[in-house]
PDB file of N, CA and C in Angstrom:
ATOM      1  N   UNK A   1      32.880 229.656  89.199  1.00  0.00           N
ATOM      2  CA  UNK A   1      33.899 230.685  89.207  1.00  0.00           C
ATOM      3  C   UNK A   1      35.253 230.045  89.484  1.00  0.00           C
ATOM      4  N   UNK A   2      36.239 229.972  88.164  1.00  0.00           N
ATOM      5  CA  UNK A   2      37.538 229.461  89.035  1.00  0.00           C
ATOM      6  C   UNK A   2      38.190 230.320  90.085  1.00  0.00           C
ATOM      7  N   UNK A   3      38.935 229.561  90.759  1.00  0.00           N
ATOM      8  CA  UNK A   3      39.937 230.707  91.860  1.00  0.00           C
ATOM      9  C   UNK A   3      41.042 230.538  91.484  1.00  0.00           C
ATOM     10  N   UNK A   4      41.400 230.185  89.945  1.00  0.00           N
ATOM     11  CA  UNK A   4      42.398 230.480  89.589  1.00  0.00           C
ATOM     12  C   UNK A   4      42.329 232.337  88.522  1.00  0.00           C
ATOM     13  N   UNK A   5      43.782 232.912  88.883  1.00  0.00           N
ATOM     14  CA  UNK A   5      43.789 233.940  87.963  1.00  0.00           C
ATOM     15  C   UNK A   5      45.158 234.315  87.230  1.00  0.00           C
ATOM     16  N   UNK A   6      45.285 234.576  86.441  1.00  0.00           N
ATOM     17  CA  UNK A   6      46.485 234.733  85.507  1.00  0.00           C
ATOM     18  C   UNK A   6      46.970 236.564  85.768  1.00  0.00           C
ATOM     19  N   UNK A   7      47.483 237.276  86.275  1.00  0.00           N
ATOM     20  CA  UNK A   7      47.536 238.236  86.230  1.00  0.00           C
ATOM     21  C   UNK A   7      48.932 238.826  86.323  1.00  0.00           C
ATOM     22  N   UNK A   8      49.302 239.735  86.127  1.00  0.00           N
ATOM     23  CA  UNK A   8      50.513 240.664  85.492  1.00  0.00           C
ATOM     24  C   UNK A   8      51.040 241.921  86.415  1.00  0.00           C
ATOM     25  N   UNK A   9      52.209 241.860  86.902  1.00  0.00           N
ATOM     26  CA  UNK A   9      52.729 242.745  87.573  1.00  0.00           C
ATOM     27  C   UNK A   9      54.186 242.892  87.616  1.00  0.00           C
ATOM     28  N   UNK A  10      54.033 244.177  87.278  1.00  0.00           N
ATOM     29  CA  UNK A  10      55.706 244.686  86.696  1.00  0.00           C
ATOM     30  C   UNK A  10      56.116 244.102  85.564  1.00  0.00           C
ATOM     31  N   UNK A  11      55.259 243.464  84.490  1.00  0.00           N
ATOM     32  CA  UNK A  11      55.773 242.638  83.020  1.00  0.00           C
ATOM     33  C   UNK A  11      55.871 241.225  83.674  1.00  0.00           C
ATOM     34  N   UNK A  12      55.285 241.094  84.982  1.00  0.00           N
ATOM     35  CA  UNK A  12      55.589 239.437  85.107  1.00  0.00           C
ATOM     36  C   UNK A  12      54.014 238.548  85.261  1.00  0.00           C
ATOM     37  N   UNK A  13      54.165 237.570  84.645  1.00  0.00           N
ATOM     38  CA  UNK A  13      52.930 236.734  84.657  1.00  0.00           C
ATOM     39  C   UNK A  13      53.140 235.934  86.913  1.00  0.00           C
ATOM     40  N   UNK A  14      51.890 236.238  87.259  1.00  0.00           N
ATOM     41  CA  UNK A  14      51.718 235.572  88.110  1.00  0.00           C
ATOM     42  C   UNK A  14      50.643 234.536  88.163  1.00  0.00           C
ATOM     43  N   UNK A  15      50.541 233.114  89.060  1.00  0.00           N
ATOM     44  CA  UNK A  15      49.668 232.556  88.817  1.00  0.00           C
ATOM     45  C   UNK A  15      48.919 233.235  90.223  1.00  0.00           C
ATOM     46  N   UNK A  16      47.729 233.549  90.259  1.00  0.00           N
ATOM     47  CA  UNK A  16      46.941 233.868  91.587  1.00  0.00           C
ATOM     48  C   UNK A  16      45.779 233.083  91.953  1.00  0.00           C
ATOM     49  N   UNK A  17      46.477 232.361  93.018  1.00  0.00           N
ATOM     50  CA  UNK A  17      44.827 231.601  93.440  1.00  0.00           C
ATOM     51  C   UNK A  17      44.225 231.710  94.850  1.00  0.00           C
ATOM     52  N   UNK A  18      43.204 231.265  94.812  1.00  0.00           N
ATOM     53  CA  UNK A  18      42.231 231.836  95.748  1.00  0.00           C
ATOM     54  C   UNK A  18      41.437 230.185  96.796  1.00  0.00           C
ATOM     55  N   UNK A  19      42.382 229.899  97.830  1.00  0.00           N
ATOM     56  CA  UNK A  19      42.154 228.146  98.473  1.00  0.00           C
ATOM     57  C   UNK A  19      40.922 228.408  98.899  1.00  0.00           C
ATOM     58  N   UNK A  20      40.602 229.869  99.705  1.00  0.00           N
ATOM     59  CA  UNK A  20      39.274 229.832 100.020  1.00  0.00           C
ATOM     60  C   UNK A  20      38.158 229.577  99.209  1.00  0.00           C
ATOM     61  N   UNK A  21      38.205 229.558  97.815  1.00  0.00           N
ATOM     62  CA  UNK A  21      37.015 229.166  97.122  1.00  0.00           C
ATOM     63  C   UNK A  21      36.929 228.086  96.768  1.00  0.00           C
ATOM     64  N   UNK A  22      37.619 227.093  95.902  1.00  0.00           N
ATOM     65  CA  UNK A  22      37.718 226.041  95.452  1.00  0.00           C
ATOM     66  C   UNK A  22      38.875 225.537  95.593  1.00  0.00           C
ATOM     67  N   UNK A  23      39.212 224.821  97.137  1.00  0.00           N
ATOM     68  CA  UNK A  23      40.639 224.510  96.779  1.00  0.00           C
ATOM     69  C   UNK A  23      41.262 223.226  95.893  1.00  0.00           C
ATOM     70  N   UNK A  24      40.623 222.087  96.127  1.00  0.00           N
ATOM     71  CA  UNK A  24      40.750 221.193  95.314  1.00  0.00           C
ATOM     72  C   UNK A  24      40.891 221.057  93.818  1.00  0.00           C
ATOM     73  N   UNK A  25      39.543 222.028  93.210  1.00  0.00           N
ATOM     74  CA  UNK A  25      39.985 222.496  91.909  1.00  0.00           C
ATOM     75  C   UNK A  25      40.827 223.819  91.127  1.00  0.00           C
ATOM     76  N   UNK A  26      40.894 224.267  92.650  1.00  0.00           N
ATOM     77  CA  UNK A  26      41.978 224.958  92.230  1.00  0.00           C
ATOM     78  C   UNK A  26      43.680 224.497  92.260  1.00  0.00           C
ATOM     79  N   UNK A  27      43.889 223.575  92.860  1.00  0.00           N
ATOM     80  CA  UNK A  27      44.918 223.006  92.983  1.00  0.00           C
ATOM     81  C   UNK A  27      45.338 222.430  91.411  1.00  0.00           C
ATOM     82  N   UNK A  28      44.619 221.971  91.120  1.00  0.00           N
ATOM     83  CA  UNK A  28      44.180 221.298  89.896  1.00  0.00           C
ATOM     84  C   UNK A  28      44.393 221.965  88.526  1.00  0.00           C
ATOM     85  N   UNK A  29      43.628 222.535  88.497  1.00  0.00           N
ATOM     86  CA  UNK A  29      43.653 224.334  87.437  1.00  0.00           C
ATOM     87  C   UNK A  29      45.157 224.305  87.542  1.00  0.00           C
ATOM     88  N   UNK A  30      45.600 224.920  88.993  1.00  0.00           N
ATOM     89  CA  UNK A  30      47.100 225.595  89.032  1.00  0.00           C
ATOM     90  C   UNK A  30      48.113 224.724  88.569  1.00  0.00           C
ATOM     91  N   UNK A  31      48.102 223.296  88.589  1.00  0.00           N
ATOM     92  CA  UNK A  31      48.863 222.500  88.143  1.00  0.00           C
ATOM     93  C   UNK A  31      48.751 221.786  87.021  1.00  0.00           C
ATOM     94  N   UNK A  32      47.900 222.303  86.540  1.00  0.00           N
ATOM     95  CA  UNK A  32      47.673 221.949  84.759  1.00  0.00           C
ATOM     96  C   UNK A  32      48.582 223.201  83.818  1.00  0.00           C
ATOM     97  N   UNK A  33      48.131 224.648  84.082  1.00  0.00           N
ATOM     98  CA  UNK A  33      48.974 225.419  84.011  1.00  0.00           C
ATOM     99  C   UNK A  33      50.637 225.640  84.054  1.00  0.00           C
ATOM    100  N   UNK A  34      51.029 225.275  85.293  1.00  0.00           N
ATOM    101  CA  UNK A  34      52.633 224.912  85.719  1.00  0.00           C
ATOM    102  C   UNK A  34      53.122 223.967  84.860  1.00  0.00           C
ATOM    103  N   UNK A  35      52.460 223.095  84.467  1.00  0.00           N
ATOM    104  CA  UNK A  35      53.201 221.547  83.434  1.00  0.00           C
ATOM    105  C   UNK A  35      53.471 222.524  82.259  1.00  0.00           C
ATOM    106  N   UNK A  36      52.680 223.351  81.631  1.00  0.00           N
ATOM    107  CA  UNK A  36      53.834 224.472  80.149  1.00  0.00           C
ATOM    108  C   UNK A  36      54.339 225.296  80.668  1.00  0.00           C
ATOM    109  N   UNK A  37      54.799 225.404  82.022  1.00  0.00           N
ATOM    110  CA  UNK A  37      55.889 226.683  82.059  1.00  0.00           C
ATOM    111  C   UNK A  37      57.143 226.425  82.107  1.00  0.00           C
ATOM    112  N   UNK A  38      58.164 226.893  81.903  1.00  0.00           N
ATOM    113  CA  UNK A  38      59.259 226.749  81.734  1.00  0.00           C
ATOM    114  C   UNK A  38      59.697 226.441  83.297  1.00  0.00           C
ATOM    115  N   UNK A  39      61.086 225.327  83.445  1.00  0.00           N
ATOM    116  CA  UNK A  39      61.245 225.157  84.701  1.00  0.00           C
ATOM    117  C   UNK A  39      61.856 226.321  85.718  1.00  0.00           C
ATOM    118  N   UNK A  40      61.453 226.891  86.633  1.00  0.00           N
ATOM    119  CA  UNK A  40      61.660 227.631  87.296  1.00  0.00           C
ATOM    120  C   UNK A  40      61.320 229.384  86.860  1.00  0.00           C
ATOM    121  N   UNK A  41      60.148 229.090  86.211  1.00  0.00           N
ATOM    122  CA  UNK A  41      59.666 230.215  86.226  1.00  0.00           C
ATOM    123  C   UNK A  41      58.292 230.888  86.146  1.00  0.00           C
ATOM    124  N   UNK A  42      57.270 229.870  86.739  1.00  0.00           N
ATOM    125  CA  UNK A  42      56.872 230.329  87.651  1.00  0.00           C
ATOM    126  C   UNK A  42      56.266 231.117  88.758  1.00  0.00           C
ATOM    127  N   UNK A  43      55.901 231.989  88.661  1.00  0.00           N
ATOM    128  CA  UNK A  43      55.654 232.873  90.316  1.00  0.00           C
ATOM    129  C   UNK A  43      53.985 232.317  90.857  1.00  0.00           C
ATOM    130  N   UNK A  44      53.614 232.147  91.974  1.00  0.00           N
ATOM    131  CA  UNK A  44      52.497 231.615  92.363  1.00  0.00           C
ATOM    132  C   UNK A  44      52.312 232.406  93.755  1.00  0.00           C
ATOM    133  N   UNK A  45      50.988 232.851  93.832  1.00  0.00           N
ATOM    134  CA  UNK A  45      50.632 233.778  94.810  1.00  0.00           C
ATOM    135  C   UNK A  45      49.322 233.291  95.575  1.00  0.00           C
ATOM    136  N   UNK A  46      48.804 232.655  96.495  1.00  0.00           N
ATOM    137  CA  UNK A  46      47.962 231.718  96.931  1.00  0.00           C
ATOM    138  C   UNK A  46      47.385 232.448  98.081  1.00  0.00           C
ATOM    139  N   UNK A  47      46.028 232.936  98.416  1.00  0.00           N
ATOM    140  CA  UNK A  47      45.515 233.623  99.414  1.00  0.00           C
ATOM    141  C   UNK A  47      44.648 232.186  99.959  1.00  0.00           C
ATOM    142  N   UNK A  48      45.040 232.473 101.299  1.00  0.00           N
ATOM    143  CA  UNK A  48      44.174 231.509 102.662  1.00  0.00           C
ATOM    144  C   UNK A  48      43.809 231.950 103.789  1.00  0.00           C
ATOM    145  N   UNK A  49      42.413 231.569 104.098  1.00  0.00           N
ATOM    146  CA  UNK A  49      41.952 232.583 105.209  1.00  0.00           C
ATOM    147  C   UNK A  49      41.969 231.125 106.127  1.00  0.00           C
ATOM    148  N   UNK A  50      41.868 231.529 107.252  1.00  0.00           N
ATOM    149  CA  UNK A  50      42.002 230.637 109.148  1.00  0.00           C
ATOM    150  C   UNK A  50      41.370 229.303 108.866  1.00  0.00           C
ATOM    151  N   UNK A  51      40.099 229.732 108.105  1.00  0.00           N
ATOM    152  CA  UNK A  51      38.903 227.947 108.254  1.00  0.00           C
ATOM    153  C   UNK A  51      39.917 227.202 107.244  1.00  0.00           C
ATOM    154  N   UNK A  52      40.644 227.626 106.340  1.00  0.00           N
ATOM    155  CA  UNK A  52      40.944 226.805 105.737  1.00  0.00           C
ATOM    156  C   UNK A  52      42.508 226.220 105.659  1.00  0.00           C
ATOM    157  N   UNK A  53      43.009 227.285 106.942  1.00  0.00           N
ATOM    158  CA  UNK A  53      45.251 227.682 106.614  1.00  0.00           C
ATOM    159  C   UNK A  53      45.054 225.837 106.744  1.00  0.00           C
ATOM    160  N   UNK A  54      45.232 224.819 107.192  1.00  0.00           N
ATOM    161  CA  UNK A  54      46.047 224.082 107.418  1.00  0.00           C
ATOM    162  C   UNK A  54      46.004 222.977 106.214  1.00  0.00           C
ATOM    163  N   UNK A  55      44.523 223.076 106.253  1.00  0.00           N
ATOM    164  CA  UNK A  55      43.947 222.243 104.720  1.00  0.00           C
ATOM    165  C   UNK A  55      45.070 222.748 103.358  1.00  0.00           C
ATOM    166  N   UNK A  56      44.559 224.157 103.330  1.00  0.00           N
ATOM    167  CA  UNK A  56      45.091 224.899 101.965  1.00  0.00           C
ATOM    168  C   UNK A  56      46.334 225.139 101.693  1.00  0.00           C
ATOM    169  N   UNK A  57      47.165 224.929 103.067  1.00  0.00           N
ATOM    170  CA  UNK A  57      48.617 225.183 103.423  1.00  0.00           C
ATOM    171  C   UNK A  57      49.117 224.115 103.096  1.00  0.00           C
ATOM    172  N   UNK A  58      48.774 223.273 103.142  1.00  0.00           N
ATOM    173  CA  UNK A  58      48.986 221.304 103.506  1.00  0.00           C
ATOM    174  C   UNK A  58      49.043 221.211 101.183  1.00  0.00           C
ATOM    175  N   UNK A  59      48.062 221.306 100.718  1.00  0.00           N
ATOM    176  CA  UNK A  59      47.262 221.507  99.239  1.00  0.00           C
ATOM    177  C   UNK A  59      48.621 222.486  98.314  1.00  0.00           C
ATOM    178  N   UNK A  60      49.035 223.297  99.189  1.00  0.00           N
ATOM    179  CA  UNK A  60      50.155 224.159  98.572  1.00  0.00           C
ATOM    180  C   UNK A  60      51.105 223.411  97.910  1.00  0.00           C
ATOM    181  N   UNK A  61      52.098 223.004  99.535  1.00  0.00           N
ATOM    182  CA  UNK A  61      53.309 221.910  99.457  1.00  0.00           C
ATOM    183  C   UNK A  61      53.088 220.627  98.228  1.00  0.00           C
ATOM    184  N   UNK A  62      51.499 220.833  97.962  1.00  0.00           N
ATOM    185  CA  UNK A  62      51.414 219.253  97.018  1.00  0.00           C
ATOM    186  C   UNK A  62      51.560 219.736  95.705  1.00  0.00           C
ATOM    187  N   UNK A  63      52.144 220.854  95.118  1.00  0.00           N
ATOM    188  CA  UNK A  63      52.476 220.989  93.634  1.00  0.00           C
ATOM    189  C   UNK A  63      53.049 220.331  92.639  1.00  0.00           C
ATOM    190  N   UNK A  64      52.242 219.682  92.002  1.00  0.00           N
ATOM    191  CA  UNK A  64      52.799 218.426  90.922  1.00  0.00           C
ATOM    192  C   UNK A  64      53.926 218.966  90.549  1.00  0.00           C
ATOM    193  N   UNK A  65      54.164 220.210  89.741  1.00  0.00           N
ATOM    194  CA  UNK A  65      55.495 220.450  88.888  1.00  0.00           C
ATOM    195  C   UNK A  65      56.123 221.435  89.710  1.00  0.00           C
ATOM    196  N   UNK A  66      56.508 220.930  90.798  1.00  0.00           N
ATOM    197  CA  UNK A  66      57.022 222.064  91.859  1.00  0.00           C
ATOM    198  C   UNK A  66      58.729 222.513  91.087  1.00  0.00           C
ATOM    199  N   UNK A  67      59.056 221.830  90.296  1.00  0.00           N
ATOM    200  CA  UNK A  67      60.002 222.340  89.387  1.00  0.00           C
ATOM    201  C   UNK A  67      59.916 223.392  88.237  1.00  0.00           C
ATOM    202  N   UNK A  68      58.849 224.071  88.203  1.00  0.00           N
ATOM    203  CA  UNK A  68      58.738 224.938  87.628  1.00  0.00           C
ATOM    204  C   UNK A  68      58.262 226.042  88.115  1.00  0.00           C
ATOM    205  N   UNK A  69      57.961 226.078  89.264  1.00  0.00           N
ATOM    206  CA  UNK A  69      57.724 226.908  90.167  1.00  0.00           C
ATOM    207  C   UNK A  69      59.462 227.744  90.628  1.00  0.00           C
ATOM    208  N   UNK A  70      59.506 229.064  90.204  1.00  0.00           N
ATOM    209  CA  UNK A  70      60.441 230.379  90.874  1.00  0.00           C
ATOM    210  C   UNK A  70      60.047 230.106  92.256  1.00  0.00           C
ATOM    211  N   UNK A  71      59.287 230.912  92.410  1.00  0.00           N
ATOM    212  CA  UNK A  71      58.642 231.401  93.761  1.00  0.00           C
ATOM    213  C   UNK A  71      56.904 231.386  94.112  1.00  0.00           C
ATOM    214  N   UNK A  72      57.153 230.834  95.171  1.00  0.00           N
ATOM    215  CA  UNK A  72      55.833 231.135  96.080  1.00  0.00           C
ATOM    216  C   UNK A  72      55.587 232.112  97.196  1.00  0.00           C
ATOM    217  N   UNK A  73      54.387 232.566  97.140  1.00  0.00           N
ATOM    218  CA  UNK A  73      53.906 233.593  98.482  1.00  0.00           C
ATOM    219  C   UNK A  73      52.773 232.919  98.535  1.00  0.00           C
ATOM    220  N   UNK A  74      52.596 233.379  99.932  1.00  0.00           N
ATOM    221  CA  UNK A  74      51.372 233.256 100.436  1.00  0.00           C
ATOM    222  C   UNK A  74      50.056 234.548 101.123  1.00  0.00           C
ATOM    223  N   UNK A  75      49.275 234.751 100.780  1.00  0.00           N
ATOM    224  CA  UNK A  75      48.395 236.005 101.683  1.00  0.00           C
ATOM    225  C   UNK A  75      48.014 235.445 102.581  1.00  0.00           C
ATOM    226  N   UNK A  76      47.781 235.791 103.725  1.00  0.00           N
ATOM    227  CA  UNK A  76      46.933 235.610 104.996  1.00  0.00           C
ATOM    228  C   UNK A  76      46.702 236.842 105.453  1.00  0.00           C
ATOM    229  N   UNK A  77      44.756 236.320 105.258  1.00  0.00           N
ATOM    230  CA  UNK A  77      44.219 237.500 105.621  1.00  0.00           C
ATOM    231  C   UNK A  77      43.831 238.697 106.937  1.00  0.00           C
ATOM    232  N   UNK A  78      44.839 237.677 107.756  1.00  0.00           N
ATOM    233  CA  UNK A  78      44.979 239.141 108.734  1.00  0.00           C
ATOM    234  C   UNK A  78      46.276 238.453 109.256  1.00  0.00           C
ATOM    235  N   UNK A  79      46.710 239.076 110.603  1.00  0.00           N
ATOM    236  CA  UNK A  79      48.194 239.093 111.140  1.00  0.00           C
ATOM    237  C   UNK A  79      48.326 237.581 112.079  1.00  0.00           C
ATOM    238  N   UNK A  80      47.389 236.525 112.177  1.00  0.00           N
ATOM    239  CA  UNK A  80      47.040 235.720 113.137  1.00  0.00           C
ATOM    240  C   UNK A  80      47.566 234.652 112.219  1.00  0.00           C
ATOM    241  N   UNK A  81      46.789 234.820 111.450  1.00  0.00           N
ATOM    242  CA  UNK A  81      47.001 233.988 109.955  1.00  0.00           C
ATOM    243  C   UNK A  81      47.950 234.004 109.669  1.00  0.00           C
ATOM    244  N   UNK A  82      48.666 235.217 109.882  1.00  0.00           N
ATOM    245  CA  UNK A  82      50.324 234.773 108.932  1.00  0.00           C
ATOM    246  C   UNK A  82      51.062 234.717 109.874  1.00  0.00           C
ATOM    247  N   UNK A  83      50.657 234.562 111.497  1.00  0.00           N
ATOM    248  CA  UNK A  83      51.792 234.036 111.827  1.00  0.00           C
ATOM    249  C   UNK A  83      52.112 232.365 112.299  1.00  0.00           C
ATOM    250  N   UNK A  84      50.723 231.851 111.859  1.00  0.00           N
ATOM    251  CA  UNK A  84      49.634 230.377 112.077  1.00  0.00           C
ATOM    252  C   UNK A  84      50.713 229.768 110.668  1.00  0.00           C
ATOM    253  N   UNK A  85      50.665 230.692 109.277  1.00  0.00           N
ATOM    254  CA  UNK A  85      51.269 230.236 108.419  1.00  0.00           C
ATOM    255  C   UNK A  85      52.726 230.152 108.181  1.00  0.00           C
ATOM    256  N   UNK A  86      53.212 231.235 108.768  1.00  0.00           N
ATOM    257  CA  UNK A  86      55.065 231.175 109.173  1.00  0.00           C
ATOM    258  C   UNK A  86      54.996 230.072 109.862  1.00  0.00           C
ATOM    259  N   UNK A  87      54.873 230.220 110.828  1.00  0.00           N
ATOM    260  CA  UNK A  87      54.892 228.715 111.637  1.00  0.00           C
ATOM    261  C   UNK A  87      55.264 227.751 111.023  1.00  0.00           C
ATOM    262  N   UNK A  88      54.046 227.432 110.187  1.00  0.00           N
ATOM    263  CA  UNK A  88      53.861 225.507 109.239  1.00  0.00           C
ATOM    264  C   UNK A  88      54.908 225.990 108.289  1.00  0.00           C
ATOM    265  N   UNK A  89      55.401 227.421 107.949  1.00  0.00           N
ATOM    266  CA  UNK A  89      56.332 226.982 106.722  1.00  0.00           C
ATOM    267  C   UNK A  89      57.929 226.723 107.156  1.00  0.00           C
ATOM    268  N   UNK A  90      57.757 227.469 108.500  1.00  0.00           N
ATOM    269  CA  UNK A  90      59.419 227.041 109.009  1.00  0.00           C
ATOM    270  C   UNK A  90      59.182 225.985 109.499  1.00  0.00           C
ATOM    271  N   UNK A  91      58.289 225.310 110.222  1.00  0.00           N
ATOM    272  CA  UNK A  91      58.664 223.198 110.682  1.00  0.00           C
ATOM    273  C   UNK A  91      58.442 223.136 109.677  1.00  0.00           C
ATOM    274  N   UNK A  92      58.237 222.932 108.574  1.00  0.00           N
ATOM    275  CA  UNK A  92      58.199 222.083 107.197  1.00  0.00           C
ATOM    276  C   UNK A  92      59.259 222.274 106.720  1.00  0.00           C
ATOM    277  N   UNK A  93      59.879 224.175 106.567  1.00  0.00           N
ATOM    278  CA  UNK A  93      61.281 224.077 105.806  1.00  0.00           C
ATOM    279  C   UNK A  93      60.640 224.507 104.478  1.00  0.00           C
ATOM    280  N   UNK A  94      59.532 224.799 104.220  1.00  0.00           N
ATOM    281  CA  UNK A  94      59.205 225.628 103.162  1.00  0.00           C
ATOM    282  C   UNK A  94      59.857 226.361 102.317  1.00  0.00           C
ATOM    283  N   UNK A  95      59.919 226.941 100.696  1.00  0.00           N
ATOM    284  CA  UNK A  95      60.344 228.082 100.158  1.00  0.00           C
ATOM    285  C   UNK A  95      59.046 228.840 100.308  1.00  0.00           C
ATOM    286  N   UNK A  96      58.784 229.270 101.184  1.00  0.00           N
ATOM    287  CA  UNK A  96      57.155 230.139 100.904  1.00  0.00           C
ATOM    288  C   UNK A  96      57.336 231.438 101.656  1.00  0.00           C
ATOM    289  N   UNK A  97      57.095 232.279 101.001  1.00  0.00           N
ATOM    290  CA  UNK A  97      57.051 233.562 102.059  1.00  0.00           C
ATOM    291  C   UNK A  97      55.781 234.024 102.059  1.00  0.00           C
ATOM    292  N   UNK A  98      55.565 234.636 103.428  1.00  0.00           N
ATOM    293  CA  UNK A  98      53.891 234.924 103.769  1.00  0.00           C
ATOM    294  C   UNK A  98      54.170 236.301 103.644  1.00  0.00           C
ATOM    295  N   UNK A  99      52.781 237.126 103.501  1.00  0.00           N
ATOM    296  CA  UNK A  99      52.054 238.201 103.631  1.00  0.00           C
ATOM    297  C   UNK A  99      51.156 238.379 104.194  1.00  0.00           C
ATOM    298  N   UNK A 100      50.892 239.640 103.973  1.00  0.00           N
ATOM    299  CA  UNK A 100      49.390 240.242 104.532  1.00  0.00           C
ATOM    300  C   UNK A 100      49.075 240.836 103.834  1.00  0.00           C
ATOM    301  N   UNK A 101      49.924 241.906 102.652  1.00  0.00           N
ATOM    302  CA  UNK A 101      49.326 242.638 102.127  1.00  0.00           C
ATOM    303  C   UNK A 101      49.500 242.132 100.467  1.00  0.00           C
ATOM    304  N   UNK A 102      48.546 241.861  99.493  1.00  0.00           N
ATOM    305  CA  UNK A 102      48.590 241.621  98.162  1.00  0.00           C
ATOM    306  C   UNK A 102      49.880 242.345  97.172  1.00  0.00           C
ATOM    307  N   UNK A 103      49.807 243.572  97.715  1.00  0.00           N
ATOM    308  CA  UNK A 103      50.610 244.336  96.702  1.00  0.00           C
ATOM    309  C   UNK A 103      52.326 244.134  96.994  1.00  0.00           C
ATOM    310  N   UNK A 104      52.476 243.911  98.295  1.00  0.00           N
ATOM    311  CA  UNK A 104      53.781 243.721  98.867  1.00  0.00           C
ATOM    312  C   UNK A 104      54.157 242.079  98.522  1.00  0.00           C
ATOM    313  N   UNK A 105      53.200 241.427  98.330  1.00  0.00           N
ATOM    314  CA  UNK A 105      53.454 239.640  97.704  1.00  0.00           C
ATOM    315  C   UNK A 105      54.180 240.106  96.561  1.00  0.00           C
ATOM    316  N   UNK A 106      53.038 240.520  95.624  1.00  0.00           N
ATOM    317  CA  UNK A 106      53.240 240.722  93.960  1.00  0.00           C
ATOM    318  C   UNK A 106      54.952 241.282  93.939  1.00  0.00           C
ATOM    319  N   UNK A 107      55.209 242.351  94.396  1.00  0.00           N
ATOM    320  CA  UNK A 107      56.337 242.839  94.715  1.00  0.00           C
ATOM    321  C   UNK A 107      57.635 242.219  94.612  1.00  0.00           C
ATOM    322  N   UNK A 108      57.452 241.472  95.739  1.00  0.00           N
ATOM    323  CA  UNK A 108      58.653 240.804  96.453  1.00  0.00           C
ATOM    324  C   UNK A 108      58.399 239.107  94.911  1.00  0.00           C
ATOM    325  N   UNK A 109      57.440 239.081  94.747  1.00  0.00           N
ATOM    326  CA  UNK A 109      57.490 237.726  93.315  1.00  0.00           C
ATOM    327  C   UNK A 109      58.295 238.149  92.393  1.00  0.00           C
ATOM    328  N   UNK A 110      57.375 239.388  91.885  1.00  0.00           N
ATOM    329  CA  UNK A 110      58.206 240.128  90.789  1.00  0.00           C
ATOM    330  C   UNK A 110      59.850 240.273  90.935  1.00  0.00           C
ATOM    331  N   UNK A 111      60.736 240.405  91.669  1.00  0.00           N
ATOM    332  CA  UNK A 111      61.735 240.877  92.322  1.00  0.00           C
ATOM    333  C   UNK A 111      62.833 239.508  91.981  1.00  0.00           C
ATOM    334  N   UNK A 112      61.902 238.450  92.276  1.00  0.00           N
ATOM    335  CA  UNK A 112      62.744 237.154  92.450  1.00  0.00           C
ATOM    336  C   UNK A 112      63.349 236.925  90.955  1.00  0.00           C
TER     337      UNK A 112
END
């Protein structure tokens, strides 16, 4: 099963992936994809649950064509999680904004 997904909100292509299942090949998938998109456009939506935030968080920041990447979000699946993940994205200095809720990610992507 990939944990990559191609899906559509508000007329916008998002990439959606899923670290908890396959993160390695999903990293992979997602950045085979990003090399034909146009530079800076992009949107990528990445759900990570606790066993995996620092691994999958760490796997994020490593986006081969991070130049074609608009925007990133992140889900974390409950409120512990996203504040475990704010954290690592402000000492890093991240463009990443976290969530909790799927529909409010898609949203705020679409928007950018």
């Amino acid at each position: 099963m990939s944990a990559i997904k191609l899906i559509t909100h508000n007329g916008k292509l998002i990439v959606q992936e899923d670290l908890n299942l396959n993160g390695l090949e999903s990293s992979n998938e997602r950045d085979a994809f990003l090399k034909y998109c146009d530079p800076k456009s992009a949107l990528v939506l990445t759900t990570i649950s606790r066993k995996s935030v620092f691994n999958a968080f760490f796997r994020l920041l490593k986006i081969k064509y991070r130049a074609h990447v608009k925007a990133r979000a992140i889900i974390a699946l409950n409120t512990l999680d996203a504040y475990v993940i704010d954290f690592l994205v402000r000492i890093t200095g991240s463009d990443v904004k976290v969530f909790t809720d799927t529909e409010k990610a898609k949203h705020w992507l679409t928007a950018k």
